[in-house]
C-alpha atoms as a PDB file:
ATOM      1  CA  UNK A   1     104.456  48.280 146.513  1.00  0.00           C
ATOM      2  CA  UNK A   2     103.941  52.183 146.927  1.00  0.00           C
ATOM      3  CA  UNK A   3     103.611  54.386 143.269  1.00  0.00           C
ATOM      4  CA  UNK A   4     105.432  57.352 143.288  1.00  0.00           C
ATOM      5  CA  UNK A   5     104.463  59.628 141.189  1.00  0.00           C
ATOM      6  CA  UNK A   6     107.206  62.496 139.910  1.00  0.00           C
ATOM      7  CA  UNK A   7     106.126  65.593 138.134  1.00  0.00           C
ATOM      8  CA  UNK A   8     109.322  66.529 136.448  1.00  0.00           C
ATOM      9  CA  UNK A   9     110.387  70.512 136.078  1.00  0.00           C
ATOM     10  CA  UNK A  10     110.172  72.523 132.627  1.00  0.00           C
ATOM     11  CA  UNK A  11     111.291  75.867 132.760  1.00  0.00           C
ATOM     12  CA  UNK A  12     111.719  78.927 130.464  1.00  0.00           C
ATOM     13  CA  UNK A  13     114.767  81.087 131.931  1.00  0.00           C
ATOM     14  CA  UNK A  14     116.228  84.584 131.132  1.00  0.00           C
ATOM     15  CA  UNK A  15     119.993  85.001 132.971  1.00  0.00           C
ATOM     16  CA  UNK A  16     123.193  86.837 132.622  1.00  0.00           C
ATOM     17  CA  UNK A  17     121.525  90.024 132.018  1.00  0.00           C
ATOM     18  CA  UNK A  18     123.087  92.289 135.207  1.00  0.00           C
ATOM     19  CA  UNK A  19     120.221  91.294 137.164  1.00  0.00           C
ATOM     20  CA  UNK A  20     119.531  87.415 139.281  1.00  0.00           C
ATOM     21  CA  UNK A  21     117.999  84.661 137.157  1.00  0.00           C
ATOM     22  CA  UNK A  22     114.124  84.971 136.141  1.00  0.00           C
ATOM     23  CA  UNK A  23     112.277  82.172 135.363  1.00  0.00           C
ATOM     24  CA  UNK A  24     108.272  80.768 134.642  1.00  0.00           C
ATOM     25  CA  UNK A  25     107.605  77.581 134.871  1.00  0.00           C
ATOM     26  CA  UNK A  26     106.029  75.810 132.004  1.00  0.00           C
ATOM     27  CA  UNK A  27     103.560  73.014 131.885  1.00  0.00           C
ATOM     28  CA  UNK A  28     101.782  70.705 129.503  1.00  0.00           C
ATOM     29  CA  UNK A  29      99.262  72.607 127.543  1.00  0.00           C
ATOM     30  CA  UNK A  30      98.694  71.797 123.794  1.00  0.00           C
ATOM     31  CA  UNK A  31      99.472  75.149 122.977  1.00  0.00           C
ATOM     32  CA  UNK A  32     100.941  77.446 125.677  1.00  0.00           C
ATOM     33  CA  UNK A  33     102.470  80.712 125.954  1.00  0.00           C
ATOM     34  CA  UNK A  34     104.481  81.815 128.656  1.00  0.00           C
ATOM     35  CA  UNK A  35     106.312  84.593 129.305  1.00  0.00           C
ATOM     36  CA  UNK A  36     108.536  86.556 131.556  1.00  0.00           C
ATOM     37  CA  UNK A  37     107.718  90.292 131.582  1.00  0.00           C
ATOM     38  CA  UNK A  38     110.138  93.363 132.888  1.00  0.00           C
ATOM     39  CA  UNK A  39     113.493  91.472 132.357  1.00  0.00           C
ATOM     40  CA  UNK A  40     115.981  94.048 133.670  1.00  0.00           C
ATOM     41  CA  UNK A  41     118.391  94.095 131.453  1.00  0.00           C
ATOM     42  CA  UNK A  42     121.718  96.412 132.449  1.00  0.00           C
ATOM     43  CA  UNK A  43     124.643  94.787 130.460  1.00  0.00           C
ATOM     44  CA  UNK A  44     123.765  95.103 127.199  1.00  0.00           C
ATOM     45  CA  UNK A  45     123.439  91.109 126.994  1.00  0.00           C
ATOM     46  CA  UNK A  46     120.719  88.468 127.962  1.00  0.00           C
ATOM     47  CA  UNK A  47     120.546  84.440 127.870  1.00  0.00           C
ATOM     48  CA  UNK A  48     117.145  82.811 127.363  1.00  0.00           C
ATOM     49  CA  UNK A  49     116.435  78.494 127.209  1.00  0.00           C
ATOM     50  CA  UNK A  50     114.935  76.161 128.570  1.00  0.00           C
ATOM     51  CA  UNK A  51     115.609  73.429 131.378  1.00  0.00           C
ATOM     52  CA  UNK A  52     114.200  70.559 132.567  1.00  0.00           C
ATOM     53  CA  UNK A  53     115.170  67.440 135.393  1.00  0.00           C
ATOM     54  CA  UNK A  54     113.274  64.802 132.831  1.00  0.00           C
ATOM     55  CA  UNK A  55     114.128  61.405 132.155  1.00  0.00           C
ATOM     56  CA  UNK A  56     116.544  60.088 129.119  1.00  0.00           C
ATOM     57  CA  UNK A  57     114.713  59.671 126.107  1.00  0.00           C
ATOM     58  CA  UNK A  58     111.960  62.515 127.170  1.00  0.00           C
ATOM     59  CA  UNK A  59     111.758  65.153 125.044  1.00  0.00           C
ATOM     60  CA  UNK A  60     110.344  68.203 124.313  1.00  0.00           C
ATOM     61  CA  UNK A  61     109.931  70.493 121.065  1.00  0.00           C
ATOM     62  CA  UNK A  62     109.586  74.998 121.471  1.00  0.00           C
ATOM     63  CA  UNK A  63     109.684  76.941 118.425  1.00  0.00           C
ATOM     64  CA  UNK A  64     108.117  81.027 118.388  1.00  0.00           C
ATOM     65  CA  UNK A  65     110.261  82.544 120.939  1.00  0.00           C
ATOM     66  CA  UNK A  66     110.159  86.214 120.732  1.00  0.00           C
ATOM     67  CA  UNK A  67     112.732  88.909 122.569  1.00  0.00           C
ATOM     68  CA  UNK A  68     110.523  92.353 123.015  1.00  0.00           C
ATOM     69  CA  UNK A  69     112.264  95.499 123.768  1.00  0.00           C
ATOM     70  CA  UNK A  70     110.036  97.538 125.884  1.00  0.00           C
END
């Protein structure tokens, strides 16, 4: 029997800002930081979260997000 291994996709995301969808995506460091830089924001408005394809009953915990006007 052949194991197939899956790496699953965690991503931080910044859309609906007048611009296409930016993204980074994260992995599985103790204590990581990523960012997206230069978010082009035109509308006045911006949505930032997180997604992931993971199995039910996975689960992840983010806390420290920051918005920076430039």
């Amino acid at each position: 029997m052949e194991t197939i291994l899956r790496r699953y996709v965690l991503r931080l995301f910044a859309k609906n800002f007048g611009a296409p969808e930016m993204a980074a995506n994260m992995g599985s460091s103790p204590i990581p930081n990523y960012t997206i830089d230069n978010i082009p924001v035109t509308n006045g408005q911006i949505e930032i979260g997180i997604w992931t394809d993971a199995n039910a009953n996975n689960w992840a915990a983010f806390d420290n997000f920051e918005l920076i006007r430039k």
